[in-house]
C-alpha atoms as a PDB file:
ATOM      1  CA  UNK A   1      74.157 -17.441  29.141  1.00  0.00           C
ATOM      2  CA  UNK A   2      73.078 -21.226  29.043  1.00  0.00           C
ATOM      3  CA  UNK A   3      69.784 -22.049  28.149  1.00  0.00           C
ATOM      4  CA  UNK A   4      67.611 -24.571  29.526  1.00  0.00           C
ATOM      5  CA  UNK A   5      65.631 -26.601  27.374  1.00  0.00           C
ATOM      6  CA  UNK A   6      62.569 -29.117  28.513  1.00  0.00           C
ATOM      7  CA  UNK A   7      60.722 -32.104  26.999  1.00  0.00           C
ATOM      8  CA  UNK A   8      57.513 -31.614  28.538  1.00  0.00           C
ATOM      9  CA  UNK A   9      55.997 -35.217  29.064  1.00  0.00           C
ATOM     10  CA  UNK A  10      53.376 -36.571  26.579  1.00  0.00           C
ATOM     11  CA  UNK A  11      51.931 -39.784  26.276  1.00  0.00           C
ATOM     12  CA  UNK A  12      53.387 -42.698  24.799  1.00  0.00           C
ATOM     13  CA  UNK A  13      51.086 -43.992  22.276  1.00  0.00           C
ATOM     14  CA  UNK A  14      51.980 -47.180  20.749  1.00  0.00           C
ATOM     15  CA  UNK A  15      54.647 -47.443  19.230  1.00  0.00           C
ATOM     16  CA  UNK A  16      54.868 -47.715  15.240  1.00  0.00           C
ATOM     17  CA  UNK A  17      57.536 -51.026  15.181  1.00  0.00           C
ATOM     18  CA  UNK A  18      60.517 -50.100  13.850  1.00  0.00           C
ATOM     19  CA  UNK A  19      64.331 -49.488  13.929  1.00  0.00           C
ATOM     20  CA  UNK A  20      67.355 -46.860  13.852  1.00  0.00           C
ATOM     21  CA  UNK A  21      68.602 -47.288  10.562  1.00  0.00           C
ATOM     22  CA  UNK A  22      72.552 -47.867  10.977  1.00  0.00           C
ATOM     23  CA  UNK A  23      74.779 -45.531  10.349  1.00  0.00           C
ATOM     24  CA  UNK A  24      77.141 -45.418   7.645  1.00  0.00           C
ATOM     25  CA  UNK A  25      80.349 -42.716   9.282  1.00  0.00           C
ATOM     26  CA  UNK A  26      83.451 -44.101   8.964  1.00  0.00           C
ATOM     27  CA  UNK A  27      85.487 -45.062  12.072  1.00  0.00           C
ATOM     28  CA  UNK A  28      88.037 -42.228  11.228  1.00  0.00           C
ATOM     29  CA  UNK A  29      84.874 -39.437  11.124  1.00  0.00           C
ATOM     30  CA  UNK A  30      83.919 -40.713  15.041  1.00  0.00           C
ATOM     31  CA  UNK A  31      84.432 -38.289  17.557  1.00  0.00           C
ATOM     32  CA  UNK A  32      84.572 -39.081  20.897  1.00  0.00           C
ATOM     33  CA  UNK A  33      82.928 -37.827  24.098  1.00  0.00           C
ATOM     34  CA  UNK A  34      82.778 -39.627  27.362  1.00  0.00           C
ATOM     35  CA  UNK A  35      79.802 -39.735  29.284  1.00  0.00           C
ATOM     36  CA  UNK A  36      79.543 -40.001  33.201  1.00  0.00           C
ATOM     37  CA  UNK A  37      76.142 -41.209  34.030  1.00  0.00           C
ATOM     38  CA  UNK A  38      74.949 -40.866  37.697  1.00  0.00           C
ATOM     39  CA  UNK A  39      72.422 -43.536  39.069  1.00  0.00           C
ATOM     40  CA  UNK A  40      71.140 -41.013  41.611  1.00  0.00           C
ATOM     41  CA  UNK A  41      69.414 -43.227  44.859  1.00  0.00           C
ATOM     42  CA  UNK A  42      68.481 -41.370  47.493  1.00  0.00           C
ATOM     43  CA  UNK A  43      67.124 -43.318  50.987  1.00  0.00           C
ATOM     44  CA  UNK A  44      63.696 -42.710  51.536  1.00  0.00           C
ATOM     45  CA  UNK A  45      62.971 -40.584  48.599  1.00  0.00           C
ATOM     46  CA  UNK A  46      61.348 -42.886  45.826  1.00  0.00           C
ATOM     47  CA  UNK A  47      61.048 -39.878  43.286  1.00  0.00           C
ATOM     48  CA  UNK A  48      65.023 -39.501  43.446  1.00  0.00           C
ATOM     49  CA  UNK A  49      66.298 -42.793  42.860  1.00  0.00           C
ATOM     50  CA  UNK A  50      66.504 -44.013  39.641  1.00  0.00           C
ATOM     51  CA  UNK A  51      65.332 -47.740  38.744  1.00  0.00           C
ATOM     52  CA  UNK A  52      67.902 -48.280  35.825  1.00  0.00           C
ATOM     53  CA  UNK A  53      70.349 -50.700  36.091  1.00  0.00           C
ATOM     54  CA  UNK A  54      73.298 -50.810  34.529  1.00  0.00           C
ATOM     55  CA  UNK A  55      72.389 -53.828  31.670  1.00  0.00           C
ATOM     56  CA  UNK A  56      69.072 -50.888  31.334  1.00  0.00           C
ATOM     57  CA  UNK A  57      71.825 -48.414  30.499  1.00  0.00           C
ATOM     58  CA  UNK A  58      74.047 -50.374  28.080  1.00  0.00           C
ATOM     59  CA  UNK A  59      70.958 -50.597  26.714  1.00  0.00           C
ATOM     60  CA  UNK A  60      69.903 -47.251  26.451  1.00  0.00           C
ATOM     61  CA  UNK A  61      73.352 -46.074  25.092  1.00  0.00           C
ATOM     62  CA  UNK A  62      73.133 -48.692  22.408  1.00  0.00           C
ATOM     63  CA  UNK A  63      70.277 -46.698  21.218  1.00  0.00           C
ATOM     64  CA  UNK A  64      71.665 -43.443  22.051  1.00  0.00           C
ATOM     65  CA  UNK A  65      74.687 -44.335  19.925  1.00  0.00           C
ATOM     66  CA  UNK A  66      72.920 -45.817  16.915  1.00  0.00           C
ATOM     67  CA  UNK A  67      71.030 -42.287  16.621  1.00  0.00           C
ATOM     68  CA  UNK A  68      74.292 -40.105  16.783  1.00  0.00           C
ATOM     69  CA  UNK A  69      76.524 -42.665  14.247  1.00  0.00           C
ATOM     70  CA  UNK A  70      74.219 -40.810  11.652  1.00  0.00           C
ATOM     71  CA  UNK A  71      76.364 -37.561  12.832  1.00  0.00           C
ATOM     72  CA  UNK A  72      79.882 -39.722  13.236  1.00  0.00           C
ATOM     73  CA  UNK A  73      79.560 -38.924  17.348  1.00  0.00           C
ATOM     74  CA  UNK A  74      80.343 -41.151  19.658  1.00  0.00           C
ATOM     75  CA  UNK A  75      78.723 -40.838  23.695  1.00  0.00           C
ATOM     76  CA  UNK A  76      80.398 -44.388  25.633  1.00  0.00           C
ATOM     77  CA  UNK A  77      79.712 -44.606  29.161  1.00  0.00           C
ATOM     78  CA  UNK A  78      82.885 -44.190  30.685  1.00  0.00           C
ATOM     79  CA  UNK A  79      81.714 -43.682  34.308  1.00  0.00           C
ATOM     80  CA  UNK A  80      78.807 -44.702  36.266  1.00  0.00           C
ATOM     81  CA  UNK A  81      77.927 -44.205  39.713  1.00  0.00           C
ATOM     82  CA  UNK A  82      75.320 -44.896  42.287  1.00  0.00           C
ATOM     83  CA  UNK A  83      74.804 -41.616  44.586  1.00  0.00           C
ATOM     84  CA  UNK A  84      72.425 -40.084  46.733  1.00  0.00           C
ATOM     85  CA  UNK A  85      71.190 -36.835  45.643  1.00  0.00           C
ATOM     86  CA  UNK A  86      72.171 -33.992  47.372  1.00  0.00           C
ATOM     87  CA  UNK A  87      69.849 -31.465  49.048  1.00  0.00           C
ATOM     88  CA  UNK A  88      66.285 -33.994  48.795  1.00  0.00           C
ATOM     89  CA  UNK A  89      64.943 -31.003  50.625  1.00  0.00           C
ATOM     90  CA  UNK A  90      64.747 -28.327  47.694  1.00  0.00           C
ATOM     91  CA  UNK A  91      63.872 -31.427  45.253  1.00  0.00           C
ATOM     92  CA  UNK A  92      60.762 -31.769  47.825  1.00  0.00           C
ATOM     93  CA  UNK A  93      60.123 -27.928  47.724  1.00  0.00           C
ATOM     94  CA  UNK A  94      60.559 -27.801  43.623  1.00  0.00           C
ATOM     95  CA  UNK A  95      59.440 -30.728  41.896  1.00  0.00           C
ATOM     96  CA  UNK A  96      56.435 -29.156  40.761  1.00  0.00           C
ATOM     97  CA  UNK A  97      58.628 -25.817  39.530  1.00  0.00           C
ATOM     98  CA  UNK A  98      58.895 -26.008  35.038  1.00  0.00           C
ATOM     99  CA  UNK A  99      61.924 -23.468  35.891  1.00  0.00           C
ATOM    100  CA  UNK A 100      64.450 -26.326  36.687  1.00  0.00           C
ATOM    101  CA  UNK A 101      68.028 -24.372  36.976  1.00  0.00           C
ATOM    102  CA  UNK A 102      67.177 -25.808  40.638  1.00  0.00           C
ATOM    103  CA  UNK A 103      67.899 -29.320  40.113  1.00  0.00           C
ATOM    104  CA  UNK A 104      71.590 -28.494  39.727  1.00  0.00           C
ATOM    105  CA  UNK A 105      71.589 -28.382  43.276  1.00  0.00           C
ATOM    106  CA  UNK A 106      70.895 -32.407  43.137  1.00  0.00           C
ATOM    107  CA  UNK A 107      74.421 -32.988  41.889  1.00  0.00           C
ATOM    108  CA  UNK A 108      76.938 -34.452  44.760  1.00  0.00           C
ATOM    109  CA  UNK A 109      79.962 -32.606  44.304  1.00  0.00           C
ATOM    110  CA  UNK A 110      81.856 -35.098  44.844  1.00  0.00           C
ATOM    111  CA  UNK A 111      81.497 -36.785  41.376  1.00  0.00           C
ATOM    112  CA  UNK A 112      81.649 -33.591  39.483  1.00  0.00           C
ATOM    113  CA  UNK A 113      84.273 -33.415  36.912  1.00  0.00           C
ATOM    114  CA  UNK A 114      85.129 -31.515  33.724  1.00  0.00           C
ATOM    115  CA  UNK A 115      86.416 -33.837  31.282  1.00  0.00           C
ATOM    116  CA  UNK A 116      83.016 -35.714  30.776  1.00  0.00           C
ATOM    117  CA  UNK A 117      79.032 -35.044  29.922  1.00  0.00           C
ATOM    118  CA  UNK A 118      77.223 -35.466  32.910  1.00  0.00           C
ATOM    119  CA  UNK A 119      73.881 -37.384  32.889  1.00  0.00           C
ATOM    120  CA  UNK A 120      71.709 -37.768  35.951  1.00  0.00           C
ATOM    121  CA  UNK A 121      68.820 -40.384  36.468  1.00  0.00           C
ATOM    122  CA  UNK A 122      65.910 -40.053  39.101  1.00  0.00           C
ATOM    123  CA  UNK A 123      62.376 -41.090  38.919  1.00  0.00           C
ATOM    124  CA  UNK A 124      60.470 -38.179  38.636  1.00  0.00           C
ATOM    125  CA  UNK A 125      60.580 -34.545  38.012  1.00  0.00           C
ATOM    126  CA  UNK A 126      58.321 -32.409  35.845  1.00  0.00           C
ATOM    127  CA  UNK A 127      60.207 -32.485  32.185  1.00  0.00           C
ATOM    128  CA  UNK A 128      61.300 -35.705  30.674  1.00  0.00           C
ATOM    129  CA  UNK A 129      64.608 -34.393  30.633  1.00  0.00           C
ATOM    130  CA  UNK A 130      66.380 -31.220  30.511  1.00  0.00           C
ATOM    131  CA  UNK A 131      69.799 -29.804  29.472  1.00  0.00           C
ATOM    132  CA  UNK A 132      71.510 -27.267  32.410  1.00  0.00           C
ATOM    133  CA  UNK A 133      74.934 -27.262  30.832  1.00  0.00           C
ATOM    134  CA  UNK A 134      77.675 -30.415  29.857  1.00  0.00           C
ATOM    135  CA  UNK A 135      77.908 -31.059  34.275  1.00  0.00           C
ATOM    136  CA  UNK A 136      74.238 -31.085  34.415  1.00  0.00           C
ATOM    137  CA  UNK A 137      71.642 -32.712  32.420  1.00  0.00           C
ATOM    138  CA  UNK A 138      69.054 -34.923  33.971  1.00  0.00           C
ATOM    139  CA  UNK A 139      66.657 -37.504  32.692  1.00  0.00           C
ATOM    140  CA  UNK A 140      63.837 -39.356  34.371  1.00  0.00           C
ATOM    141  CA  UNK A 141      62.827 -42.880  34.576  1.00  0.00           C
ATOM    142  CA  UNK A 142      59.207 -42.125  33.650  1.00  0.00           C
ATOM    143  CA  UNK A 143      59.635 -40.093  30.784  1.00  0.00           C
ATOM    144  CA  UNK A 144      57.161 -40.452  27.578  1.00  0.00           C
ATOM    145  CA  UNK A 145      56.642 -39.529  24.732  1.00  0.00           C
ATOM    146  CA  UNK A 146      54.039 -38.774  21.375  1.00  0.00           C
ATOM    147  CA  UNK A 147      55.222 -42.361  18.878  1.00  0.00           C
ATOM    148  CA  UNK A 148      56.159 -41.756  15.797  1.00  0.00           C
ATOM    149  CA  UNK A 149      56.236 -43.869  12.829  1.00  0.00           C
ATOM    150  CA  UNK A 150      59.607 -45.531  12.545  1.00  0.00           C
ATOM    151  CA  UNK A 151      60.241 -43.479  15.973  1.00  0.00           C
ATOM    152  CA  UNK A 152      62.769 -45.011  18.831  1.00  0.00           C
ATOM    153  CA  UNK A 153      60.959 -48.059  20.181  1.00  0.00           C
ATOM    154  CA  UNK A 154      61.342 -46.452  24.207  1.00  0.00           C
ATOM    155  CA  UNK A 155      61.317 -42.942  25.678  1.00  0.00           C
ATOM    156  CA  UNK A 156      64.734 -43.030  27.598  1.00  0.00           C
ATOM    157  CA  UNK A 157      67.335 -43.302  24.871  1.00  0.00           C
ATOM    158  CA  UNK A 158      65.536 -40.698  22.517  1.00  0.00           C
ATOM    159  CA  UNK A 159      65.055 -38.307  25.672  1.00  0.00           C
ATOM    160  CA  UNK A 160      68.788 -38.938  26.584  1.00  0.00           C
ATOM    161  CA  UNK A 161      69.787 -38.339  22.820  1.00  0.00           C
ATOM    162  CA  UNK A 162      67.711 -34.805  22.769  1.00  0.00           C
ATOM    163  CA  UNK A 163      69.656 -33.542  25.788  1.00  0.00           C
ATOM    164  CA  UNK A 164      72.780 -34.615  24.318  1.00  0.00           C
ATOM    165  CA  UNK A 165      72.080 -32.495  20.806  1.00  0.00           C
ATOM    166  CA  UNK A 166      71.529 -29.310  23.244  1.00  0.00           C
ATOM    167  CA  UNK A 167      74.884 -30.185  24.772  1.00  0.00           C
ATOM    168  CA  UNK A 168      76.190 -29.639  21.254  1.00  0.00           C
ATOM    169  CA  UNK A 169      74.345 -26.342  20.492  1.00  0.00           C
ATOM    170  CA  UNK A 170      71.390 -27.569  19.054  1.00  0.00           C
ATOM    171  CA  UNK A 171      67.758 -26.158  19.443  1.00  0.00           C
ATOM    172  CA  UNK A 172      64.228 -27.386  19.656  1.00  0.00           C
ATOM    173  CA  UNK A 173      62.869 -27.997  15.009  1.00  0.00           C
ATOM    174  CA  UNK A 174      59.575 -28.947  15.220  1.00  0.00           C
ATOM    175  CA  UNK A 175      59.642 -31.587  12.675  1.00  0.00           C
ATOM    176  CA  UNK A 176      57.284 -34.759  14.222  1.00  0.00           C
ATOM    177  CA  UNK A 177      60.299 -36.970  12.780  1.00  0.00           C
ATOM    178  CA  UNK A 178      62.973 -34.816  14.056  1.00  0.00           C
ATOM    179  CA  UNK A 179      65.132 -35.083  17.468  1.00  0.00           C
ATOM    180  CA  UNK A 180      65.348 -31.794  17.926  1.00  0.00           C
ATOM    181  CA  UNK A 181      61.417 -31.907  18.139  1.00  0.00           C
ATOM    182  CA  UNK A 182      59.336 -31.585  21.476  1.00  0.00           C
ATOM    183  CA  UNK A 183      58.237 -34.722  22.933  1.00  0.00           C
ATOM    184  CA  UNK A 184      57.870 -37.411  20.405  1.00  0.00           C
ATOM    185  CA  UNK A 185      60.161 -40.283  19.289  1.00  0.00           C
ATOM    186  CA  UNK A 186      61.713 -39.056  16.254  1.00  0.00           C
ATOM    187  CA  UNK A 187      65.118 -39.701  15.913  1.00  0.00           C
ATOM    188  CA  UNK A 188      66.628 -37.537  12.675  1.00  0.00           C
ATOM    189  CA  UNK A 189      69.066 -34.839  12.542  1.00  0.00           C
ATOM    190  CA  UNK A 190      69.603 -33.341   9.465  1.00  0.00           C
ATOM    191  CA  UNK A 191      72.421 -32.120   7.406  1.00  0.00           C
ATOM    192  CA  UNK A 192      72.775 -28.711   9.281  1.00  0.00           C
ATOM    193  CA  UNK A 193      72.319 -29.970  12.908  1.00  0.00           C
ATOM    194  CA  UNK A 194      75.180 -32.503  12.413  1.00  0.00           C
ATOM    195  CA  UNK A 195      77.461 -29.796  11.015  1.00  0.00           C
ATOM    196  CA  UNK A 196      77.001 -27.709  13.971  1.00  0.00           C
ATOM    197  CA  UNK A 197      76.921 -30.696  16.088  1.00  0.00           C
ATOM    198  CA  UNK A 198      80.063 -32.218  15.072  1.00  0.00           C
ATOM    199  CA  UNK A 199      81.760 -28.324  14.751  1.00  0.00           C
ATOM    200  CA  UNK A 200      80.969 -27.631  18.447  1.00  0.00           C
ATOM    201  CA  UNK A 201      81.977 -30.768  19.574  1.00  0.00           C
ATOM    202  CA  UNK A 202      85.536 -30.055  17.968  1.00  0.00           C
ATOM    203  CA  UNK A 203      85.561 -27.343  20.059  1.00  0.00           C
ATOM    204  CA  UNK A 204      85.448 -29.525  23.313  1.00  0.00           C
ATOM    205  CA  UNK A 205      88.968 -30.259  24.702  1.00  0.00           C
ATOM    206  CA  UNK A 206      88.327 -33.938  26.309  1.00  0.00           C
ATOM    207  CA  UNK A 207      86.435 -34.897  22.998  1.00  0.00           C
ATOM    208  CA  UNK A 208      88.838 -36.908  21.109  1.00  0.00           C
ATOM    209  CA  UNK A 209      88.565 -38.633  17.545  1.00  0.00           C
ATOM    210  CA  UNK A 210      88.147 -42.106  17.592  1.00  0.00           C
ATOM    211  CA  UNK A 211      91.707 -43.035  15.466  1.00  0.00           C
ATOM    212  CA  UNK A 212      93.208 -40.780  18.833  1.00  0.00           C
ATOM    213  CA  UNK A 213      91.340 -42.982  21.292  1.00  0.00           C
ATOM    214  CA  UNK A 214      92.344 -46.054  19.632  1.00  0.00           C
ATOM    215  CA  UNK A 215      96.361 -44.942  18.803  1.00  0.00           C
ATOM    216  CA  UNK A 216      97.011 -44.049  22.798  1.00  0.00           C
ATOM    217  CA  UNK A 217      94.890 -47.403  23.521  1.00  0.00           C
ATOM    218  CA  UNK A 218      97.145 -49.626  21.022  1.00  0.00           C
ATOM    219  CA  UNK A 219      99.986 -47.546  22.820  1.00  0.00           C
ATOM    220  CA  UNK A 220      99.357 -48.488  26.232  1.00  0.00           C
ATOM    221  CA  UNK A 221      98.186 -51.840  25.555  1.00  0.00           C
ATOM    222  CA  UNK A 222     101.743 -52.526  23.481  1.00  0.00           C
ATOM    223  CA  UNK A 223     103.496 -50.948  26.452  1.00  0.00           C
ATOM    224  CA  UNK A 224     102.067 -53.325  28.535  1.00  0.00           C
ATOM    225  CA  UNK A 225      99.575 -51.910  30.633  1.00  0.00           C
ATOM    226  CA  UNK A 226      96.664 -53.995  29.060  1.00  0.00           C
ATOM    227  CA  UNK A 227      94.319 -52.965  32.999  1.00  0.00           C
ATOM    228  CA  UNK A 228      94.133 -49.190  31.524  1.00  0.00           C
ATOM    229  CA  UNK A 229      94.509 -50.142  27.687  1.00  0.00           C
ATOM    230  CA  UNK A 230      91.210 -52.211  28.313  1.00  0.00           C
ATOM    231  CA  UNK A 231      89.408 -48.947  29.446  1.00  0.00           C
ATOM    232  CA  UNK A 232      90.927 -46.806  26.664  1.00  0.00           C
ATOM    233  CA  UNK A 233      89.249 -49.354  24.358  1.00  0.00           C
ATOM    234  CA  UNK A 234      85.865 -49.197  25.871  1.00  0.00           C
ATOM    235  CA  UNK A 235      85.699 -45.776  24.528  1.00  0.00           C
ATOM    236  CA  UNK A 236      85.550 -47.067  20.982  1.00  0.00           C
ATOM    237  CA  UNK A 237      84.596 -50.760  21.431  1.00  0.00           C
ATOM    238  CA  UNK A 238      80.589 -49.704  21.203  1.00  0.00           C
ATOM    239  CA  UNK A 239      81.143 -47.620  18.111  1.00  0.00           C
ATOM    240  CA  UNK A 240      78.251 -48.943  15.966  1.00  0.00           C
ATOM    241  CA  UNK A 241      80.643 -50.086  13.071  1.00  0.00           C
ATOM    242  CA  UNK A 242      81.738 -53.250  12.011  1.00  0.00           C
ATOM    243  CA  UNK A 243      85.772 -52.379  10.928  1.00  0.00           C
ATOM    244  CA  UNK A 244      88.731 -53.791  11.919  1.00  0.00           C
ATOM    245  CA  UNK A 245      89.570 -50.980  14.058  1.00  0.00           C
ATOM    246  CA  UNK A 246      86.212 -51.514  16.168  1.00  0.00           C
ATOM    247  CA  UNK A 247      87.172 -55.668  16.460  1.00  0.00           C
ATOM    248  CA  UNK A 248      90.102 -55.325  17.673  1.00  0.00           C
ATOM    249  CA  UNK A 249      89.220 -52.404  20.666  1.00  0.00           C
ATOM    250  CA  UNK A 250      86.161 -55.206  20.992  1.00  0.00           C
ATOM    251  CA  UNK A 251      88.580 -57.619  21.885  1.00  0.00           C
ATOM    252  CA  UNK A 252      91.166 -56.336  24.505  1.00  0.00           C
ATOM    253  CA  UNK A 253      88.247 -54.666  25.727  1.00  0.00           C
ATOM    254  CA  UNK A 254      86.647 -57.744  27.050  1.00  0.00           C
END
């Protein structure tokens, strides 16, 4: 049975300045899993449409990505796309429910697939964010969180980067500096949680290693389809690692 896990919203006290120390994988350790984020907008319902643009999500996957380097796993935005919610009408009737299985009933189904993670942004609901399964986790605008020092300098990317360790079987350590921890802006996994991270995510059929991604993307570009090559690249191109492998999917990426 799939469990759902909340971050309860806290306050965000100020933040303790500092940074996500870079991570030292190697680009051959990177695995690969594509994310499909859905900007959900939904006409006359301010609490279902998202504010985030798409220079706010770069952004927040910069972040997101910095975090999971320390595990060698990489989430690029492959897809993104601006969508009404489905069924406003049991959002309306629910939004105050902490039993949230509900909201998968938000998803259009025409933008489901099962080759990516699926991430959802509205407004407002009652968690921060929550983890239904890998077609259904949402996160919200407002989130916020307890700072930590050295903690993630905004709420979104380490609320995003939670949902994504329950994607990859990990559960809720109550360690203030942890990511696995309830509402604050730790960051940390440690030595286990990347082991089991990085073992279920080899269990994922559509998550590829990066020296895959980048061998069919060197294929297709030297085959001379450089349109699709370019978005092969992407994949890898935001890989927080400065290598020759990373410059060059930089490059015919652009």
């Amino acid at each position: 049975m799939r469990f759902i896990v909340l971050l309860i919203p806290l306050i965000w006290a100020h933040q303790a300045k500092g940074q996500i120390e870079a991570p030292n994988a190697e680009f051959a350790e990177y695995l690969v899993a594509p994310i499909h984020v859905h900007r959900l907008v939904t006409k006359g319902e301010l609490s279902l449409s998202t504010t985030l643009e798409k220079r706010d999500l770069e952004r927040i996957f910069g972040k997101v990505n910095r975090i999971w380097g320390h595990a060698g796993i990489h989430f690029p935005i492959q897809t993104i796309t601006t969508e009404a919610a489905a069924n406003p009408i049991i959002y309306r009737q629910n939004y105050q429910s902490r039993q949230l299985r509900w909201m998968l009933t938000l998803r259009p189904k025409a933008s489901r697939t099962t080759n990516q993670f699926h991430i959802y942004y509205l407004k407002r609901f009652l968690a921060n964010g929550v983890y239904i399964g890998p077609g259904g986790m949402f996160v919200k605008d407002t989130a916020s969180l307890r700072s930590t020092e050295n903690g993630v300098d905004e709420p979104i990317p380490r609320v995003t980067a939670h949902e994504l360790g329950h994607a990859l079987t990990l559960k809720h350590r109550q360690n203030v500096t942890n990511l696995l921890a309830s509402g604050t802006s730790g960051w940390t996994l440690n030595d286990a949680e990347i082991k089991q991270a990085r073992e279920a995510a080899k269990k994922i059929g559509w998550i590829q290693t990066a020296s895959s991604v980048l061998k069919k993307a060197d294929q297709t570009y030297e085959a001379g389809d450089k349109k699709q090559a370019k978005a092969i690249y992407r994949l890898i191109a935001g890989i927080p690692l400065h290598c020759p492998e990373t410059t060059r999917a930089k490059k015919r990426a652009e």
